[in-house]
Structure formats: structure tokens, C-alpha cells
N, C-alpha and C. Protein backbone atom coordinates (compact mmCIF):
# COMPACT_ATOMS: atom_id res chain seq x y z
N UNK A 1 148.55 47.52 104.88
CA UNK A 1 148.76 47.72 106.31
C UNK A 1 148.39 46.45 107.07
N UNK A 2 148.91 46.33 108.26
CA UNK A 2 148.57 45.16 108.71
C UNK A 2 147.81 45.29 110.07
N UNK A 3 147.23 44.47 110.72
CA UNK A 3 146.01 44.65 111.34
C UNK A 3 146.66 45.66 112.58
N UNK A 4 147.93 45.26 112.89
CA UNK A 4 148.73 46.35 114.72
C UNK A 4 148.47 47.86 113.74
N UNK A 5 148.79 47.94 112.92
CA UNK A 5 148.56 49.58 112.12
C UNK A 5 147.59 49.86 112.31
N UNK A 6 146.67 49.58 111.69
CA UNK A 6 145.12 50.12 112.08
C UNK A 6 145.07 50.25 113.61
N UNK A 7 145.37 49.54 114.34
CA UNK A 7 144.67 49.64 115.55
C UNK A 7 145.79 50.94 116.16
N UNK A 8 147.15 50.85 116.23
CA UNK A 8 147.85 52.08 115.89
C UNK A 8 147.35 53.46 115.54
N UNK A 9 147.21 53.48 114.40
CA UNK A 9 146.57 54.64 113.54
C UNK A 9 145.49 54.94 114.26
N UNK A 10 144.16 54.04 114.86
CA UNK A 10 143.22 54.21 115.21
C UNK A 10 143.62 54.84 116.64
N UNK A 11 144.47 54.47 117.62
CA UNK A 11 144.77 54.86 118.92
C UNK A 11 145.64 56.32 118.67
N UNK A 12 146.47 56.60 117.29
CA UNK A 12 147.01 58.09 117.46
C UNK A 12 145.95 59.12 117.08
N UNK A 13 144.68 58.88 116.49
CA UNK A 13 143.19 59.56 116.11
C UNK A 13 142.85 59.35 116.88
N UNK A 14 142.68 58.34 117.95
CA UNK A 14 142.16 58.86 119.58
C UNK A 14 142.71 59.99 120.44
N UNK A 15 143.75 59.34 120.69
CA UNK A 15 144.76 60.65 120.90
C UNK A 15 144.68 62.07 121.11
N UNK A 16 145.19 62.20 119.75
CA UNK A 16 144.97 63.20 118.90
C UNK A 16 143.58 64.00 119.27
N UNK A 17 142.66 63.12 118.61
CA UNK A 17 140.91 64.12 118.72
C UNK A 17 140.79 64.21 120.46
N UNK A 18 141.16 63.48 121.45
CA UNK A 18 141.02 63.72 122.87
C UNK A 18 141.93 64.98 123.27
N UNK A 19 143.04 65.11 122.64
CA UNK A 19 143.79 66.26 122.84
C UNK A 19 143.17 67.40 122.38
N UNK A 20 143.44 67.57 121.20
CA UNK A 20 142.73 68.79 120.19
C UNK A 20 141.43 68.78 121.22
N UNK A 21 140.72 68.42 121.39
CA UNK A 21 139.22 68.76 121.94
C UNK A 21 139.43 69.29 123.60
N UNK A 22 140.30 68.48 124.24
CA UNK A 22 140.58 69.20 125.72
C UNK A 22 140.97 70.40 125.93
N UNK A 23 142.00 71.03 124.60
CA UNK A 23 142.85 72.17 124.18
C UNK A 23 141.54 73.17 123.98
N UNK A 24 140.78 72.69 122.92
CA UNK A 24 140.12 73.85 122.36
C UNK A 24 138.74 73.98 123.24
N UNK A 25 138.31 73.09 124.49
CA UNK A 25 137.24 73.72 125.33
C UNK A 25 138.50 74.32 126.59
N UNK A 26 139.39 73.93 126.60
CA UNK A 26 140.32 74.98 127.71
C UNK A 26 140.24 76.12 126.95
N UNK A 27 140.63 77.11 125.26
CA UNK A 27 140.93 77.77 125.05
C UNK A 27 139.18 78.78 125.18
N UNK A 28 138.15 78.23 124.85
CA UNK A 28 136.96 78.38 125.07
C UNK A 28 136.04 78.85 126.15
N UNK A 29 136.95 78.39 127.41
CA UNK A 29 136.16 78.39 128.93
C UNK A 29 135.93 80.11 129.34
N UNK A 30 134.84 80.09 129.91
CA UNK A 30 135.28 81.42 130.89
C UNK A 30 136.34 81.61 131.60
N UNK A 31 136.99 82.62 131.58
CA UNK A 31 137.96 82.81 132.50
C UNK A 31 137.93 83.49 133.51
N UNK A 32 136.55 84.33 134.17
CA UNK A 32 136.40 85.13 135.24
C UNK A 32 135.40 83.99 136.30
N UNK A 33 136.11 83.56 137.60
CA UNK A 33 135.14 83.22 138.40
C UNK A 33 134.69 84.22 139.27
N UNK A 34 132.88 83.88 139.70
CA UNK A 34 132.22 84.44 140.45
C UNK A 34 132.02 83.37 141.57
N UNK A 35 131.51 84.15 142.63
CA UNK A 35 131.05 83.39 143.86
C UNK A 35 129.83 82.09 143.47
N UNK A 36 128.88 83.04 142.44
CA UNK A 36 127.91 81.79 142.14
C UNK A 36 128.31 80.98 141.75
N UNK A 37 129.49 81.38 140.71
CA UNK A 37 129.89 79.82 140.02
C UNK A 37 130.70 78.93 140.77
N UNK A 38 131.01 79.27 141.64
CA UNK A 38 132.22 78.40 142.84
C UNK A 38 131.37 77.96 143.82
N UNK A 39 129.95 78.06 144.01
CA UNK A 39 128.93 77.62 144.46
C UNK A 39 128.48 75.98 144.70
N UNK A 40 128.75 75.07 145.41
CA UNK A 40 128.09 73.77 145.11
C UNK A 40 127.03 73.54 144.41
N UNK A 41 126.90 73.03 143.22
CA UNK A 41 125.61 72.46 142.81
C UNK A 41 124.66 71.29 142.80
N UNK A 42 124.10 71.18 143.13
CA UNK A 42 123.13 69.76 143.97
C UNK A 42 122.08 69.41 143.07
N UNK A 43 122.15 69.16 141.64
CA UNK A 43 120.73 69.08 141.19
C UNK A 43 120.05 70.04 141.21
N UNK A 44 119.99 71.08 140.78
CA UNK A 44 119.09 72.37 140.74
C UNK A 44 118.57 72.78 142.29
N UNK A 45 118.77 71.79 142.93
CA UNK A 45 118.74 72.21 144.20
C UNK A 45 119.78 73.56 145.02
N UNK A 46 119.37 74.19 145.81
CA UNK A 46 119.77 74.66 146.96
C UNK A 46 120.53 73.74 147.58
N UNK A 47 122.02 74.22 148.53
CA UNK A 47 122.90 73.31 149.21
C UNK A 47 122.29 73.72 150.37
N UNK A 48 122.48 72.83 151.41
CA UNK A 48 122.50 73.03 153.05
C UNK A 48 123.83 72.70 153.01
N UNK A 49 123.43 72.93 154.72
CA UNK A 49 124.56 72.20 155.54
C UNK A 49 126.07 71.63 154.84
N UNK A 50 126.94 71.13 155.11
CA UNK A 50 128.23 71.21 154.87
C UNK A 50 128.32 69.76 154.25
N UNK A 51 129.42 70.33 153.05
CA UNK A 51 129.06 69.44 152.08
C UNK A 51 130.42 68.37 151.91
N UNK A 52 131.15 68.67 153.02
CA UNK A 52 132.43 67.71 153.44
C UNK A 52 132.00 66.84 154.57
N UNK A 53 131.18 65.83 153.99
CA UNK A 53 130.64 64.82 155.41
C UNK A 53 131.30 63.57 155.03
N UNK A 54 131.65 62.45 155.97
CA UNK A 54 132.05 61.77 156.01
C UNK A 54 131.17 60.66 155.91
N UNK A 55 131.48 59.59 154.90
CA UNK A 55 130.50 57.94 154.52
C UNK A 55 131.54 56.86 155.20
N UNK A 56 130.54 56.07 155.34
CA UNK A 56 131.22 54.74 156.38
C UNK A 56 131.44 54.22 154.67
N UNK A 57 132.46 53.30 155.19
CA UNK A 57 133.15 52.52 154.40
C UNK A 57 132.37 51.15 153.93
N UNK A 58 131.47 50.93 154.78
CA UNK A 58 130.66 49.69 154.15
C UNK A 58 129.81 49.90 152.55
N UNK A 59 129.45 51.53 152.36
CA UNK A 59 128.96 51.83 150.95
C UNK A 59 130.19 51.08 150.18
N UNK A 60 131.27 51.68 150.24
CA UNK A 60 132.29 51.28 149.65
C UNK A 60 132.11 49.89 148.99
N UNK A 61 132.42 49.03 150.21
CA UNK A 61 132.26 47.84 149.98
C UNK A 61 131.24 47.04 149.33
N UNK A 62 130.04 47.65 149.55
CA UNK A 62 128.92 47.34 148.86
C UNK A 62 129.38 47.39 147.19
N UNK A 63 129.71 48.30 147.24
CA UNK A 63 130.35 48.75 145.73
C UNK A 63 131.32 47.54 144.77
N UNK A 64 131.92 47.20 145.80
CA UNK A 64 133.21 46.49 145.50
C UNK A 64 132.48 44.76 145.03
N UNK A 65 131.94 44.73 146.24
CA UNK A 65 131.03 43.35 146.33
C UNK A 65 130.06 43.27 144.98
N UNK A 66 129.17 44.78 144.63
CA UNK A 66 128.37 44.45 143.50
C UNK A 66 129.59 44.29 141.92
N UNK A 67 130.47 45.17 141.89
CA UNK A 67 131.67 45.07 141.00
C UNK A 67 131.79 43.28 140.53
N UNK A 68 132.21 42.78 141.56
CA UNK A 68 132.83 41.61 141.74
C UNK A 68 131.88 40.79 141.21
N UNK A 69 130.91 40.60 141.30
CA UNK A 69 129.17 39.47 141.01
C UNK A 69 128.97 40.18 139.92
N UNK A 70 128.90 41.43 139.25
CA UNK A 70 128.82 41.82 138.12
C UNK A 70 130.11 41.28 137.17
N UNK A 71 130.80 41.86 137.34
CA UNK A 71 131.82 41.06 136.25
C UNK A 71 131.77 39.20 136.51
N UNK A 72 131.48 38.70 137.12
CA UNK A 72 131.23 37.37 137.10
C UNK A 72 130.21 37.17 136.05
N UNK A 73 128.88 37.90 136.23
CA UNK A 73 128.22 37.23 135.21
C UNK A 73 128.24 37.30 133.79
N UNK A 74 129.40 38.96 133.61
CA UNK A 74 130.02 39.66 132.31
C UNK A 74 130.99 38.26 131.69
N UNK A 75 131.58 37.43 132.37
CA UNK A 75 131.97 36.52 132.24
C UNK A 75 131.77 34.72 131.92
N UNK A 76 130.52 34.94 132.65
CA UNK A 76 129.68 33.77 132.46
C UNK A 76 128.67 33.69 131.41
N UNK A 77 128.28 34.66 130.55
CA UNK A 77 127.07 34.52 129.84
C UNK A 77 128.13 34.04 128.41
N UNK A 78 129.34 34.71 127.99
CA UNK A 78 129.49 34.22 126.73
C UNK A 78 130.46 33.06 126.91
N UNK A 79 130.84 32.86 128.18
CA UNK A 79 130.76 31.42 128.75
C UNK A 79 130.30 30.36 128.11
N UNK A 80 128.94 30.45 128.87
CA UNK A 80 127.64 29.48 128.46
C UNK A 80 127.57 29.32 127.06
N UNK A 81 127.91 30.70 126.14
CA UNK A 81 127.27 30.50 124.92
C UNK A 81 128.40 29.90 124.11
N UNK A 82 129.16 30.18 124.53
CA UNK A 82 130.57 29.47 123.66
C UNK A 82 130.90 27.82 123.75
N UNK A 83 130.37 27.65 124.91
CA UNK A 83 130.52 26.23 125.33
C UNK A 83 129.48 25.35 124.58
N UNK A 84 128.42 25.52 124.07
CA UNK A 84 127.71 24.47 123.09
C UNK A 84 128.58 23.88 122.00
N UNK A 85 129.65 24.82 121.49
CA UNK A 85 129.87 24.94 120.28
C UNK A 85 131.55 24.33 120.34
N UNK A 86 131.96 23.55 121.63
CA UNK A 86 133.21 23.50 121.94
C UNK A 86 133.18 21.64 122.11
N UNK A 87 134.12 20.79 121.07
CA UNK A 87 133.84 19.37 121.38
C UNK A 87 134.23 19.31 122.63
N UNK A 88 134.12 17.51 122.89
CA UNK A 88 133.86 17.16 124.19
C UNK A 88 134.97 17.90 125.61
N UNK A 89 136.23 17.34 124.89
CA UNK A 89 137.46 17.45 125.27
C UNK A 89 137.98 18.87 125.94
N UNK A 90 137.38 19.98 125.01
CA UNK A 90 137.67 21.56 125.02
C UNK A 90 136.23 22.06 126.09
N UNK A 91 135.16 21.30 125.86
CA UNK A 91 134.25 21.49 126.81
C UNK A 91 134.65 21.14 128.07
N UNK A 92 135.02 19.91 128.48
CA UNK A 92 135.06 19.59 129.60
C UNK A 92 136.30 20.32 130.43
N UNK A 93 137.66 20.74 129.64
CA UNK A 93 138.58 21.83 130.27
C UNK A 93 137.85 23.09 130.63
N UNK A 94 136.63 23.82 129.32
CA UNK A 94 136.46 25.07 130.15
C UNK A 94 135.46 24.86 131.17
N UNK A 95 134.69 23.94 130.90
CA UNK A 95 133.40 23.65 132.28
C UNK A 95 134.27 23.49 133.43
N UNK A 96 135.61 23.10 133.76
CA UNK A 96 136.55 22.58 134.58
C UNK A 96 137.26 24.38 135.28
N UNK A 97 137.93 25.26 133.92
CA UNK A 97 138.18 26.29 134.22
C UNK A 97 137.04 26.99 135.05
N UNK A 98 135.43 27.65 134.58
CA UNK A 98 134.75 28.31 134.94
C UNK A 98 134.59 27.95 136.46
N UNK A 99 134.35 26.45 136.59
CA UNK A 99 134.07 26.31 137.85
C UNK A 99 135.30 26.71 139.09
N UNK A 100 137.03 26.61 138.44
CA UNK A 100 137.52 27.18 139.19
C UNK A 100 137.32 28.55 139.77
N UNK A 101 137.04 29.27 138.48
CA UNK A 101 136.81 30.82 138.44
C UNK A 101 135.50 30.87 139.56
N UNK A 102 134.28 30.06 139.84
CA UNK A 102 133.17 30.29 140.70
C UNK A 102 133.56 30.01 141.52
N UNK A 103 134.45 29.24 142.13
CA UNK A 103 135.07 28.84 143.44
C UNK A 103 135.71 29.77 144.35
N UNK A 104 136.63 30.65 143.43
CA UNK A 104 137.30 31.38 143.67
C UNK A 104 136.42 32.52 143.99
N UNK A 105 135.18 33.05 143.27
CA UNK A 105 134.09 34.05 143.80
C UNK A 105 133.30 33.51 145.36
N UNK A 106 133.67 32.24 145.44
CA UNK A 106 132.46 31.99 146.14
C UNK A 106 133.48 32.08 147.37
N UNK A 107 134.45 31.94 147.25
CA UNK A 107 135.39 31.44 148.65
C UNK A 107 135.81 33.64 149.13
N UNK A 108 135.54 34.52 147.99
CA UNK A 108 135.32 36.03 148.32
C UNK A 108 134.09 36.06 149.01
N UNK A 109 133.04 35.49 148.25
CA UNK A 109 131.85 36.03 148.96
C UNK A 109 131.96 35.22 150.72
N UNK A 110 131.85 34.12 150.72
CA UNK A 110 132.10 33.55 152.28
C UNK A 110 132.93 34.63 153.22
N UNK A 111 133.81 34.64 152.01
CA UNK A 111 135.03 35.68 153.62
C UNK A 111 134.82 37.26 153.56
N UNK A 112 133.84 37.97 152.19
CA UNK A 112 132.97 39.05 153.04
C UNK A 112 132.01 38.62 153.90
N UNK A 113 131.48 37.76 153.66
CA UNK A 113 130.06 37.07 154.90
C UNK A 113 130.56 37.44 155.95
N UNK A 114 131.83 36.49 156.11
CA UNK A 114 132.24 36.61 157.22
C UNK A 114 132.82 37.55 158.36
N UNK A 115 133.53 39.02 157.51
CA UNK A 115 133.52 39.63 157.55
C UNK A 115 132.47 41.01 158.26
N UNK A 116 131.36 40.38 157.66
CA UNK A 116 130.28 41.26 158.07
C UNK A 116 130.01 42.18 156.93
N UNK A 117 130.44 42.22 155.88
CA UNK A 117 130.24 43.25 154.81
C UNK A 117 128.46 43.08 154.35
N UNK A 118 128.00 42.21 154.41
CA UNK A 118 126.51 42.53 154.53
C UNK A 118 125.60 43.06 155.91
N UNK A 119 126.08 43.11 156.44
CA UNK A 119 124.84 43.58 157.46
C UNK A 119 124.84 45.41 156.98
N UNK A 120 123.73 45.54 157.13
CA UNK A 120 123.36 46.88 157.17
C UNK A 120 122.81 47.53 158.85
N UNK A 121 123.68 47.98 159.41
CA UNK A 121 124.06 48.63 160.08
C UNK A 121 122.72 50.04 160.55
């Protein structure tokens, strides 16, 4: 077999076991709902008050912003580590690439700055 097979074979046994398993806890479930069970659950907590409230959009963004600086550094660490091991020539293209790639983060982060996506409100 050649290496696309395995990975093949391996993705129709994903598949497959994700199916078969969705099938057989559907065939499994209760099928009578009660009021308790249609109940909000909060952490073993008791619900209050109404549980359709509306969030400002800056969480959001916060979100987006930590996303963005996280995968940067998901990017930069085997970076660093790959680059000892790269002669001069192949070094100096990816030290050349990465820094485009930080430029390009840094010229996002300026224009959320600017934006206002940090102030906390």
C-alpha cells in the first residue's frame, strides 16, 4: 500500500467509527422529554433571570485578537527550532519569510489599536 492508502483507509475508519457511534447513542437516547429535562442547566446551579441576553461584541474580538497572537507563536516556536539546523542561504530566506509573517501581525495589531479593540469599556 502506499502512504495516500493508509491515510485513506485511516479517514474511512474515522468515518465510519464517527458514524456507527452517532447512530448507536441516537438509537440509545431517551425518547420521552420532561419539563426538567428541557430545563437550562448552569453548572449544578439554579437558572435566574433570562437566559437570552445579549454580549457586546468586543468579547468577540478579544477572542479573535487572542486567536491571532496564539497561532503566531504556534508558528514561531518550531520556527526558531528549525532554523539552527538550516545553512546560511535557507536561513536567511526563512528569517526573511517569518519577519514578513510578524509584520503582517503587527500591522493587525496597530489597526485593532486603532480601532479601539482594547479598551475595556
Amino acid at each position: 500500500m502506499t502512504d495516500y492508502a493508509y491515510v485513506g483507509l485511516f479517514l474511512i475508519i474515522g468515518v465510519v467509527f464517527t458514524v456507527v457511534t452517532m447512530w448507536f447513542s441516537w438509537l440509545l437516547r431517551p425518547w420521552r422529554a420532561s419539563p426538567k429535562k428541557l430545563e437550562t442547566y448552569e453548572c449544578g446551579e439554579r437558572p435566574f433571570g433570562v437566559s437570552w441576553r445579549r454580549f457586546r461584541a468586543n468579547w468577540f474580538l478579544y477572542a479573535l485578537i487572542f486567536v491571532i497572537f496564539d497561532v503566531e507563536v504556534v508558528f514561531l516556536y518550531p520556527w526558531a527550532k528549525v532554523l539552527r539546523r538550516l545553512d546560511l542561504a535557507q536561513a536567511q530566506f526563512a528569517f526573511v519569510e517569518m519577519m514578513v509573517f510578524i509584520a503582517i501581525l503587527v500591522v493587525a495589531y496597530i489597526y485593532a489599536w486603532r480601532k479601539g479593540a482594547f479598551l475595556w469599556d
